[in-house]
N, C-alpha and C. Protein backbone atom coordinates (compact mmCIF):
# COMPACT_ATOMS: atom_id res chain seq x y z
N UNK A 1 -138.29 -93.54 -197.08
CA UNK A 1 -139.48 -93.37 -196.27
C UNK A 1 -140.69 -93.10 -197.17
N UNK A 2 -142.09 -93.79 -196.90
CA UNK A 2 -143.03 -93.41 -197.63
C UNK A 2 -143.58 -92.23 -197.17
N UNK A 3 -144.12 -91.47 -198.40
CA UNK A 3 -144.93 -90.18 -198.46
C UNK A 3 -145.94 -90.30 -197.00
N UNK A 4 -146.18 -88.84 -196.92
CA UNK A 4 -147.02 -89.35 -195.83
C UNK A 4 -148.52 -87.70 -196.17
N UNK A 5 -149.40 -88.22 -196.63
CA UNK A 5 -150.72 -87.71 -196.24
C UNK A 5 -151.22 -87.02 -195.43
N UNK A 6 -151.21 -85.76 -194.93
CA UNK A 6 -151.48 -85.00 -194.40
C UNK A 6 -153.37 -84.33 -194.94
N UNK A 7 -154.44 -84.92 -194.33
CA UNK A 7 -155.86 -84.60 -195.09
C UNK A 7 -156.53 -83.94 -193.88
N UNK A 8 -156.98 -83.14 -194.54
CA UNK A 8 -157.42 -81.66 -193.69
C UNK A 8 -158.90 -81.42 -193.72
N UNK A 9 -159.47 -82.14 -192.55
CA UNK A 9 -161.39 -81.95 -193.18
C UNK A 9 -161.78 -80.59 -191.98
N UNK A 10 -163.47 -80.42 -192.24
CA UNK A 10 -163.75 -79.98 -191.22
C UNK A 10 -164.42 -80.22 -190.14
N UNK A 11 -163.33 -81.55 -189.75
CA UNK A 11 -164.05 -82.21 -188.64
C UNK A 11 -162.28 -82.67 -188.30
N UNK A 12 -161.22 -82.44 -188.48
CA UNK A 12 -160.17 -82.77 -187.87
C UNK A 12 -159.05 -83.41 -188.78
N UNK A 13 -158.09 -83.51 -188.56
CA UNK A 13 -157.15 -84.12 -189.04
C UNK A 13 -156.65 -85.40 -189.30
N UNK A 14 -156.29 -85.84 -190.42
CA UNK A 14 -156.45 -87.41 -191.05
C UNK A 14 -154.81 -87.40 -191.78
N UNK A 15 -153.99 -88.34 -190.63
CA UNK A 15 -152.56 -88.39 -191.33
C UNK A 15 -152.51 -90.01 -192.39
N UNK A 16 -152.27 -90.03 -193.03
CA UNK A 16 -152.19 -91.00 -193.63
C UNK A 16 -150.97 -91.35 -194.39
N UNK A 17 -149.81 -92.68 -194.61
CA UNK A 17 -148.84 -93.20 -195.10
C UNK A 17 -149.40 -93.63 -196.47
N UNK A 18 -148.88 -93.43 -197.82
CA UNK A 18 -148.99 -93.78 -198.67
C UNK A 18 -148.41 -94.98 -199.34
N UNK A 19 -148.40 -96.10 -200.07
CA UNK A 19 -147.74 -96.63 -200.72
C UNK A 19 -147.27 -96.76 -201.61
N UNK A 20 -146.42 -96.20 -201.56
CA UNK A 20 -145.92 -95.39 -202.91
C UNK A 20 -144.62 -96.63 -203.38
N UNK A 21 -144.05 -97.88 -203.11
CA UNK A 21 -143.38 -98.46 -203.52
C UNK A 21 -144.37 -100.01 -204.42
N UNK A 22 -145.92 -99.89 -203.07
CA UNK A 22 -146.02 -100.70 -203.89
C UNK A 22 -146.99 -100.64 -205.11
N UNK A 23 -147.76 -99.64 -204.99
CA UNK A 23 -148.96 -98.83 -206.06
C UNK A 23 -148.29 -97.86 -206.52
N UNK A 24 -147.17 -97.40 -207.08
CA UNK A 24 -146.50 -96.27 -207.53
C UNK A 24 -147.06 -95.53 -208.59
N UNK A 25 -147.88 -95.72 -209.48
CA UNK A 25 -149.18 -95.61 -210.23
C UNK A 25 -150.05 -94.59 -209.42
N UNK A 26 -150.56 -95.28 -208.68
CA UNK A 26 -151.76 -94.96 -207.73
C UNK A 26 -151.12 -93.82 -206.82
N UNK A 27 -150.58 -94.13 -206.26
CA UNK A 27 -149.74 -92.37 -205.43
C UNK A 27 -149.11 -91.64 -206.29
N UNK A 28 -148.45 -91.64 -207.46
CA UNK A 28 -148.25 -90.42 -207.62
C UNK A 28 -149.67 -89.78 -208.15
N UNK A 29 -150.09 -90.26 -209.32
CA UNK A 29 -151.41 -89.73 -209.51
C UNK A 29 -152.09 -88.57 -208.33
N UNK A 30 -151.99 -89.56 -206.99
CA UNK A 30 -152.86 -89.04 -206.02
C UNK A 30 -151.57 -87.89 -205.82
N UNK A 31 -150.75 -87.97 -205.15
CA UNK A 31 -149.44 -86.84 -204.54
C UNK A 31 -149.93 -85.80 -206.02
N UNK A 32 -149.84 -85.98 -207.10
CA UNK A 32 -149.68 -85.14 -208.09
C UNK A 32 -151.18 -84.23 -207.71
N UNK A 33 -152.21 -84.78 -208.05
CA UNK A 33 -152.88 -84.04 -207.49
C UNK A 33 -153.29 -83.10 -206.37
N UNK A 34 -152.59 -83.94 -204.77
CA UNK A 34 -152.46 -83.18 -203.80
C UNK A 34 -151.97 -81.83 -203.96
N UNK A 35 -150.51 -81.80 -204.67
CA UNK A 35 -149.81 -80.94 -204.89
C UNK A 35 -150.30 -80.02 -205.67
N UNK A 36 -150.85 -80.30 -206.89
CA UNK A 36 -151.72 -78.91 -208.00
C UNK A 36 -152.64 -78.65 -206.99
N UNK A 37 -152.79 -78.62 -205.67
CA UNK A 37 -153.69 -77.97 -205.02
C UNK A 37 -155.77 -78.43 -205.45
N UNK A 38 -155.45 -79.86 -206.20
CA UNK A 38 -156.99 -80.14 -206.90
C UNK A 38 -157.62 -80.55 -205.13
N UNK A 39 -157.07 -80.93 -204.76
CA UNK A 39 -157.87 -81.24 -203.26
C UNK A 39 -158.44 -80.29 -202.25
N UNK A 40 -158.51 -79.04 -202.76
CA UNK A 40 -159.03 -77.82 -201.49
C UNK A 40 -160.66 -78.03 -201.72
N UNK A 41 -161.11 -77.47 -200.87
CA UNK A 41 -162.69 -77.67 -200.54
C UNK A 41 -163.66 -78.25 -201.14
N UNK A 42 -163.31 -79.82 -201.25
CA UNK A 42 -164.21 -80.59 -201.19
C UNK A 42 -165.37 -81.19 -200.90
N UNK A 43 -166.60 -81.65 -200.92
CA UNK A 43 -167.41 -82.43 -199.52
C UNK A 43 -166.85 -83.60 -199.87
N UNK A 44 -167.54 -84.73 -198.52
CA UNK A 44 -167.16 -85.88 -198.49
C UNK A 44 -168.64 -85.71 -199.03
N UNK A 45 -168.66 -86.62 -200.46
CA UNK A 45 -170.26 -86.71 -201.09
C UNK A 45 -170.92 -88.19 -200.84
N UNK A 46 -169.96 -89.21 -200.51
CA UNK A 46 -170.47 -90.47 -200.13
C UNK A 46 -170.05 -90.72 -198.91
N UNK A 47 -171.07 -91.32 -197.74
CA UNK A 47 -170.38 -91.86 -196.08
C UNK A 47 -171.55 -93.06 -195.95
N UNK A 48 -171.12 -93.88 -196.03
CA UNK A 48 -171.96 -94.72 -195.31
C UNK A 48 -170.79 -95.76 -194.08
N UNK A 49 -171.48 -95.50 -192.79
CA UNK A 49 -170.94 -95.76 -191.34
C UNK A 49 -170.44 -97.60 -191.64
N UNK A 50 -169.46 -97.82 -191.10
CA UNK A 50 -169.09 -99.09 -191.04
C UNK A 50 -168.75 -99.43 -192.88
N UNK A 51 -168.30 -98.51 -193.55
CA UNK A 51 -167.90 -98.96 -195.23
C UNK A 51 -167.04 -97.86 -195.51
N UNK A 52 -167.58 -96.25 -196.12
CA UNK A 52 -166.49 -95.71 -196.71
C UNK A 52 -166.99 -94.25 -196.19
N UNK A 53 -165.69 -93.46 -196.42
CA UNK A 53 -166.07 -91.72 -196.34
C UNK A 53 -165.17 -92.03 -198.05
N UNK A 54 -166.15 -91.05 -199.01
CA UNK A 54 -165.88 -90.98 -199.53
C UNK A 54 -165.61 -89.01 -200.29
N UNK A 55 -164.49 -89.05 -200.81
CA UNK A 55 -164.99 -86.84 -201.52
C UNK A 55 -163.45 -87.06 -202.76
N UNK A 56 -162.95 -86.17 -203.02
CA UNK A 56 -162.19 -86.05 -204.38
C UNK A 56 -163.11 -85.37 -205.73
N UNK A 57 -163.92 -85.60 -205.36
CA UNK A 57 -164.92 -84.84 -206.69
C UNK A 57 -165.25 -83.49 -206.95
N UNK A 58 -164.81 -82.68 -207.80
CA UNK A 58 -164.87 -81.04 -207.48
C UNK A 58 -166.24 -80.75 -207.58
N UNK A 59 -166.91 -81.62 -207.97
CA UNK A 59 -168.25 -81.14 -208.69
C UNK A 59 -169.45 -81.14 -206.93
N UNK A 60 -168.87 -82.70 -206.33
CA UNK A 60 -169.72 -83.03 -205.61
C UNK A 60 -170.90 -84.12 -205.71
N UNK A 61 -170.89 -84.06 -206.93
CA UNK A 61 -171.76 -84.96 -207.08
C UNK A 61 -171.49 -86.42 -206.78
N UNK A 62 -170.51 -86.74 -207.09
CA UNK A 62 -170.03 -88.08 -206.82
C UNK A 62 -169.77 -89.05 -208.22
N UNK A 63 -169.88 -88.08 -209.35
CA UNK A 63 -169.78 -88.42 -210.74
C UNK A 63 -168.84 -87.08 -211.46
N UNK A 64 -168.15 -86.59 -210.54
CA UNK A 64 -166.67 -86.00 -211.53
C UNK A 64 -165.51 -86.64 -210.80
N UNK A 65 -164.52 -85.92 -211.27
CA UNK A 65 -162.95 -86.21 -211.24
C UNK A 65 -162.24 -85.13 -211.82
N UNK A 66 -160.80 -86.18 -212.09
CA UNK A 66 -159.87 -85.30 -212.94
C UNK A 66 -160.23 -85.78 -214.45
N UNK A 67 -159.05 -85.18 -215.32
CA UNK A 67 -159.36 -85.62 -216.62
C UNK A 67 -158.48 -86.98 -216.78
N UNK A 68 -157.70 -87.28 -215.81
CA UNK A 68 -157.06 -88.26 -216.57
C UNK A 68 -157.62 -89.78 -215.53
N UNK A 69 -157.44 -90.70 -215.87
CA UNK A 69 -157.68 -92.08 -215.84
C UNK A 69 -156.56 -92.98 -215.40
N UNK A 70 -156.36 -93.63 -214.14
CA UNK A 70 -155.24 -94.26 -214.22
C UNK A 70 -155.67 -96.14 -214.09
N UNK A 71 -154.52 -96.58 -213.97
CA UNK A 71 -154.62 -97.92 -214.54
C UNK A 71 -154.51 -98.71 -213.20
N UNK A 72 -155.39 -100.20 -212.82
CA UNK A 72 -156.23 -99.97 -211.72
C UNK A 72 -154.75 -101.21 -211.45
N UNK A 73 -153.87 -100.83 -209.94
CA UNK A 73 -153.18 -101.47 -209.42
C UNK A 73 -153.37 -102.01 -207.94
N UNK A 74 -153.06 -103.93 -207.71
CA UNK A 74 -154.19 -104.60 -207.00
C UNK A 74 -152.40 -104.86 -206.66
N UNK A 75 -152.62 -105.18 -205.40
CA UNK A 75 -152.07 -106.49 -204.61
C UNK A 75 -152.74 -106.96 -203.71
N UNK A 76 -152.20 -108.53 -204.06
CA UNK A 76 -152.96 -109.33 -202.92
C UNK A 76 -152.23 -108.90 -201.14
N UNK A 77 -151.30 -108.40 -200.94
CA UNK A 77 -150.80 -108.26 -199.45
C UNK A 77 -151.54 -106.87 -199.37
N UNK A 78 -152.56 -105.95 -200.13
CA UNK A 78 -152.89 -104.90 -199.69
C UNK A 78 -154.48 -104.59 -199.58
N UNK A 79 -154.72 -104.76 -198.27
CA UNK A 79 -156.31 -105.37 -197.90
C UNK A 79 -157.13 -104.04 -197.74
N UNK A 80 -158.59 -104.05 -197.87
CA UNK A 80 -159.26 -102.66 -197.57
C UNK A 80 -159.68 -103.34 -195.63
N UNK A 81 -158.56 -102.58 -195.14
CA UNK A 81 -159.18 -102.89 -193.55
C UNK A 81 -159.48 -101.58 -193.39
N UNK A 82 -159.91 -101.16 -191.64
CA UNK A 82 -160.24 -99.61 -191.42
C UNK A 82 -158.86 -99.16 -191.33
N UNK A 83 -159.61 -97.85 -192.54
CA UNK A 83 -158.17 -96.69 -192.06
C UNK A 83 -157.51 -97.14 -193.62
N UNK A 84 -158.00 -97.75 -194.18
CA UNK A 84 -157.35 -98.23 -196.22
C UNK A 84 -157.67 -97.11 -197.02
N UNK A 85 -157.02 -96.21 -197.66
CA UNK A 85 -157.09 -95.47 -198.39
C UNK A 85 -157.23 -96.16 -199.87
N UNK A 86 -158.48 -95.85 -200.33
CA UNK A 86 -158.81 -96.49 -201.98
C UNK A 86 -159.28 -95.63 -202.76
N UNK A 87 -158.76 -96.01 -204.27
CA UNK A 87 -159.36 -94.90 -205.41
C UNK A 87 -160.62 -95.54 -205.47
N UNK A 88 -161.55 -95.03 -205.82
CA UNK A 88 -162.92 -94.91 -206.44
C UNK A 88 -162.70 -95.18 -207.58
N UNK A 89 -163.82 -95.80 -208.40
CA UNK A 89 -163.80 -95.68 -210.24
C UNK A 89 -165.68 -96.27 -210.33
N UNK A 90 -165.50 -96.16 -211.73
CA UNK A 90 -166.71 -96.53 -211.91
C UNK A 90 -166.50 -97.80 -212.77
N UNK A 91 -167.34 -98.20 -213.26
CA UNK A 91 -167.34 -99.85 -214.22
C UNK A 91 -166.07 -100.29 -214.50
N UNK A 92 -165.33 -99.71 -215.18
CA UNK A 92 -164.27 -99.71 -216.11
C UNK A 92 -163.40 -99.79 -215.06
N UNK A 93 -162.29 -100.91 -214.69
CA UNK A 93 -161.37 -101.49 -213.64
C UNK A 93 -160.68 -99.86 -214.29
N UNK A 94 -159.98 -99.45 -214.90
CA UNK A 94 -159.30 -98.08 -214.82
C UNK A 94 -159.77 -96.87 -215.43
N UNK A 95 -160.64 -96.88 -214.69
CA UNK A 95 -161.27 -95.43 -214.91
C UNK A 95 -161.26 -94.29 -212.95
N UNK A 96 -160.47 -95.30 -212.91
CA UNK A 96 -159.73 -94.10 -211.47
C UNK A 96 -159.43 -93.18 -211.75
N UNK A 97 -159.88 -91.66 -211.30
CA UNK A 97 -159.19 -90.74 -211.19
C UNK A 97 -158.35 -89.82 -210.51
N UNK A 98 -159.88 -88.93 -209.84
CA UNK A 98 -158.94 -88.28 -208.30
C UNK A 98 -160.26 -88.20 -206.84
N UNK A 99 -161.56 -89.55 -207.37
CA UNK A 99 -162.24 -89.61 -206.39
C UNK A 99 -161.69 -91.19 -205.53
N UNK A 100 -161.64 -90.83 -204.20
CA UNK A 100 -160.77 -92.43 -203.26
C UNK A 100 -161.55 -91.82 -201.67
N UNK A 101 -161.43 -92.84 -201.19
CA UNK A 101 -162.23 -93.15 -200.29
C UNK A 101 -161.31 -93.62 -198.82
N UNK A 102 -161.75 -93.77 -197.67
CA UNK A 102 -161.07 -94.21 -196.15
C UNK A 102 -162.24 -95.10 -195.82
N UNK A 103 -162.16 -96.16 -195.79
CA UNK A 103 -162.30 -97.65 -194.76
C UNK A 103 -162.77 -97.03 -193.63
N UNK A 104 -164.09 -97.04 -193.24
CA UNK A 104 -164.39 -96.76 -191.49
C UNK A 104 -164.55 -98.37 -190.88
N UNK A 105 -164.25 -99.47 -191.65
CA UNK A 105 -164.35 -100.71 -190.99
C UNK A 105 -163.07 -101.83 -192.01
N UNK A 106 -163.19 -102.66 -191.75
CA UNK A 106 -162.88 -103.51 -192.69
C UNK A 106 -163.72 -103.97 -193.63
N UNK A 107 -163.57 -104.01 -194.82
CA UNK A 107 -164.27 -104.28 -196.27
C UNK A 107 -163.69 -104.65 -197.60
N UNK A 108 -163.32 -106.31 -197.02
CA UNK A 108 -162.73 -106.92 -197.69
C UNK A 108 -163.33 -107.77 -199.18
N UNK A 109 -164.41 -106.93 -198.97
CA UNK A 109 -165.45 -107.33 -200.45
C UNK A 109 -164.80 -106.47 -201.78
N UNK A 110 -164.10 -105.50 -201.04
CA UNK A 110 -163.69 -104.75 -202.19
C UNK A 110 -162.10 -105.05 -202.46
N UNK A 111 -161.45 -106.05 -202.09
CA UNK A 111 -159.85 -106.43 -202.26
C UNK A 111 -160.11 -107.24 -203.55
N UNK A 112 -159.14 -106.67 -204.29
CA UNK A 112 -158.73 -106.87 -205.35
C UNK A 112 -159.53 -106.34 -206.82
N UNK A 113 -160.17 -105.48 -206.69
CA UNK A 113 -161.21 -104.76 -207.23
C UNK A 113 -161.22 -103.51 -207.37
N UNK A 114 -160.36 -102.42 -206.11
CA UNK A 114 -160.27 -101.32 -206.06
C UNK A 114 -158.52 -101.05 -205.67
N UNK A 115 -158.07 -100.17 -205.66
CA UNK A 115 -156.51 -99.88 -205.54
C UNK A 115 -156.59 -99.58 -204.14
N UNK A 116 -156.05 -99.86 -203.25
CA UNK A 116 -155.54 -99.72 -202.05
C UNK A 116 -154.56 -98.91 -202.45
N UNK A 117 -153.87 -97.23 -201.64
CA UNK A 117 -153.09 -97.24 -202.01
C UNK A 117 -152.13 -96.19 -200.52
N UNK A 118 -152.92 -96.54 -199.39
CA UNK A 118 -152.35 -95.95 -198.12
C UNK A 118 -153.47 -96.51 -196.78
N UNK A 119 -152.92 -96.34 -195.85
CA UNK A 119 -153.33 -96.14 -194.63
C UNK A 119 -153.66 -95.20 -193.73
N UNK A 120 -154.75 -95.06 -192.87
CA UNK A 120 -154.41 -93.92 -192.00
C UNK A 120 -153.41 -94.47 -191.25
N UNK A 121 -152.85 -93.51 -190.63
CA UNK A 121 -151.90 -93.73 -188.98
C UNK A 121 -151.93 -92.40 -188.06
N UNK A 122 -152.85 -91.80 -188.11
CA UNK A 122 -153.62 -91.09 -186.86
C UNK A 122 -154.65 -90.15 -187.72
N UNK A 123 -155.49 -90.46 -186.51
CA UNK A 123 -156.85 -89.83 -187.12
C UNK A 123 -157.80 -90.40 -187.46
N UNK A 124 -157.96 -92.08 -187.10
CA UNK A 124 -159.07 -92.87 -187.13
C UNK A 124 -160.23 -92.11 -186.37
N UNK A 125 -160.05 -91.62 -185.30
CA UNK A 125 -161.44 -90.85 -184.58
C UNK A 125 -162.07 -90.00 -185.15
N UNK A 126 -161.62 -89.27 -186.43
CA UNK A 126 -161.65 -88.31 -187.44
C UNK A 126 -162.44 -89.17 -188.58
N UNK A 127 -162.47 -90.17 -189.38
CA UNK A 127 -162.90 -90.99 -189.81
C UNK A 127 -164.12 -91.62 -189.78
N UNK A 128 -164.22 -92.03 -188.07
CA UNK A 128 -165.04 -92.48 -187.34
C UNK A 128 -166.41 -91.37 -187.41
N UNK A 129 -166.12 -90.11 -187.15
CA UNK A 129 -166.67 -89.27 -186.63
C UNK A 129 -167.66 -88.60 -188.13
N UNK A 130 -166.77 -88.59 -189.34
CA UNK A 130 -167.30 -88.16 -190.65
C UNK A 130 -168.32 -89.52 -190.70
N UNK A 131 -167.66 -90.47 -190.89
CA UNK A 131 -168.60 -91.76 -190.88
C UNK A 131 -169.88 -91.79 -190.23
N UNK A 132 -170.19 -90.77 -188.90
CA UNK A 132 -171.20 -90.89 -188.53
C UNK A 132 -171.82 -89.72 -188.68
N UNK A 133 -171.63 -89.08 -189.13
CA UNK A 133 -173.10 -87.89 -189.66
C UNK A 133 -174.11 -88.17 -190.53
N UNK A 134 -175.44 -87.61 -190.34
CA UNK A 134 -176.61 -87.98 -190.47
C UNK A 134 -176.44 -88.01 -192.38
N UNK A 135 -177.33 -89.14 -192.90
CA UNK A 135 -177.11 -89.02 -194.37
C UNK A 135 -178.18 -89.27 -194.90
N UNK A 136 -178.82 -88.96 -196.12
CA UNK A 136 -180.00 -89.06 -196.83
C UNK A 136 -179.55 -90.14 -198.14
N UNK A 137 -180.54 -89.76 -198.60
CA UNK A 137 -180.65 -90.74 -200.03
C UNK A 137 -179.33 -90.96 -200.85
N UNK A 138 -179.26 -91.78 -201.35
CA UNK A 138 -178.04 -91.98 -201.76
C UNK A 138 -176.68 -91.97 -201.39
N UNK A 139 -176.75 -92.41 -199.80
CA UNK A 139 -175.45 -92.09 -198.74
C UNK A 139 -174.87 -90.80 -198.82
N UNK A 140 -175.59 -89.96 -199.44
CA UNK A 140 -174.93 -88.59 -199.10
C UNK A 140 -175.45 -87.86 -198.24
N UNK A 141 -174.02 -87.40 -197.37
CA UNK A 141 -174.56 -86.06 -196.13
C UNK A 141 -175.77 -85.23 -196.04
N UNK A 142 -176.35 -85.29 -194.46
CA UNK A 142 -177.28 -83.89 -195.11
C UNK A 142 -176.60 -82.91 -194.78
N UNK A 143 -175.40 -82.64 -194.45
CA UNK A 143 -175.18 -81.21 -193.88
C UNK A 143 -173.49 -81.47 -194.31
N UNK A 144 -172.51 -82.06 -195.41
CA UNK A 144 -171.40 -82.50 -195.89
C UNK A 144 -170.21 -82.27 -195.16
N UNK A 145 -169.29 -82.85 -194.43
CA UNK A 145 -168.44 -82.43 -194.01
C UNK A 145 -166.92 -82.25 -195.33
N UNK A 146 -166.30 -81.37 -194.92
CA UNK A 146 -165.45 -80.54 -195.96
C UNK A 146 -164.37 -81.54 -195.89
N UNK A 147 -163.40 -81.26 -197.16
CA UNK A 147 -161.95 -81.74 -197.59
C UNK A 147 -161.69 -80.82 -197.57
N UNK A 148 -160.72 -80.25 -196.66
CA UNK A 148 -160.26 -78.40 -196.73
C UNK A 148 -159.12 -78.40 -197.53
N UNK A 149 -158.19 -79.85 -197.31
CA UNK A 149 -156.94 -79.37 -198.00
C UNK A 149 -156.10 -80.98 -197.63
N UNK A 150 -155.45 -81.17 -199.15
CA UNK A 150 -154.54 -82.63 -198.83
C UNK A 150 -152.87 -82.47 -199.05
N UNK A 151 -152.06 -82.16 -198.14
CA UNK A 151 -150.97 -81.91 -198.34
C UNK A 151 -149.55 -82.88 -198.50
N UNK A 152 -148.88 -82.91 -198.76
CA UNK A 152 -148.02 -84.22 -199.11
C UNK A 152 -146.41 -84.18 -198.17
N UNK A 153 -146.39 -84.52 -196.91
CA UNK A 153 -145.03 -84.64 -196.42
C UNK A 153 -143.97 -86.04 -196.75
């Protein structure tokens, strides 16, 4: 059975299935982190409605992470539709760390470019709902909704 995502904001609950057979790279990284507890009180620092909620960054800014870097794993059967759990990176195809993002639509501009590496499967209204709070310059929140906690069943 795949891992399953348990993400804890403060706006509701976000269960999510991981793919952990076929990005095995990409989830443990993420599970590893869940587990050292790096995921407690987060903001979501990037939302823009109909594209991504994005948080993982301790800093907030939307330019930290962890220290380590993982190596950027694509399949073609694994699409960014709504509810796609994806790592974030910057230029460098593997410079993923521990910032990833949830699909509030389908955004298939980003397949094969970014790691897909889960789904939601309850809690799209949760998604929906971060997706729509008011945002300023640079798609970030004016008022941030929280990552309270990402737990791993």
């Amino acid at each position: 059975m795949s891992p399953r995502a348990i993400i804890e904001t403060s706006m509701g609950m976000i269960t999510a299935e991981l793919y952990g057979d076929q990005v095995p790279g990409t989830v443990d990284n993420f599970v590893n982190l869940a587990n050292s507890g790096f995921y407690k009180n987060m903001i979501f620092h990037r939302i823009i409605k109909g594209f991504v909620i994005q948080t993982g960054d301790p800093t907030g800014s939307g330019r930290g992470g962890s220290d380590r870097k993982i190596k950027l794993e694509t399949r073609p059967d694994l699409k960014h539709i709504a509810g796609a759990l994806g790592m974030a990176r910057g230029p460098d195809r593997d410079s993923a760390s521990s910032q990833f993002y949830i699909c509030d639509d389908d955004v298939h501009g980003l397949d094969g470019n970014y790691a897909v590496f889960g789904k939601v499967v309850e809690g799209m209204d949760v998604v929906h709902a971060i997706a729509a709070v008011p945002t300023g310059a640079g798609d970030r929140p004016v008022d941030p909704p929280k990552l309270l906690s990402v737990t791993i069943q």
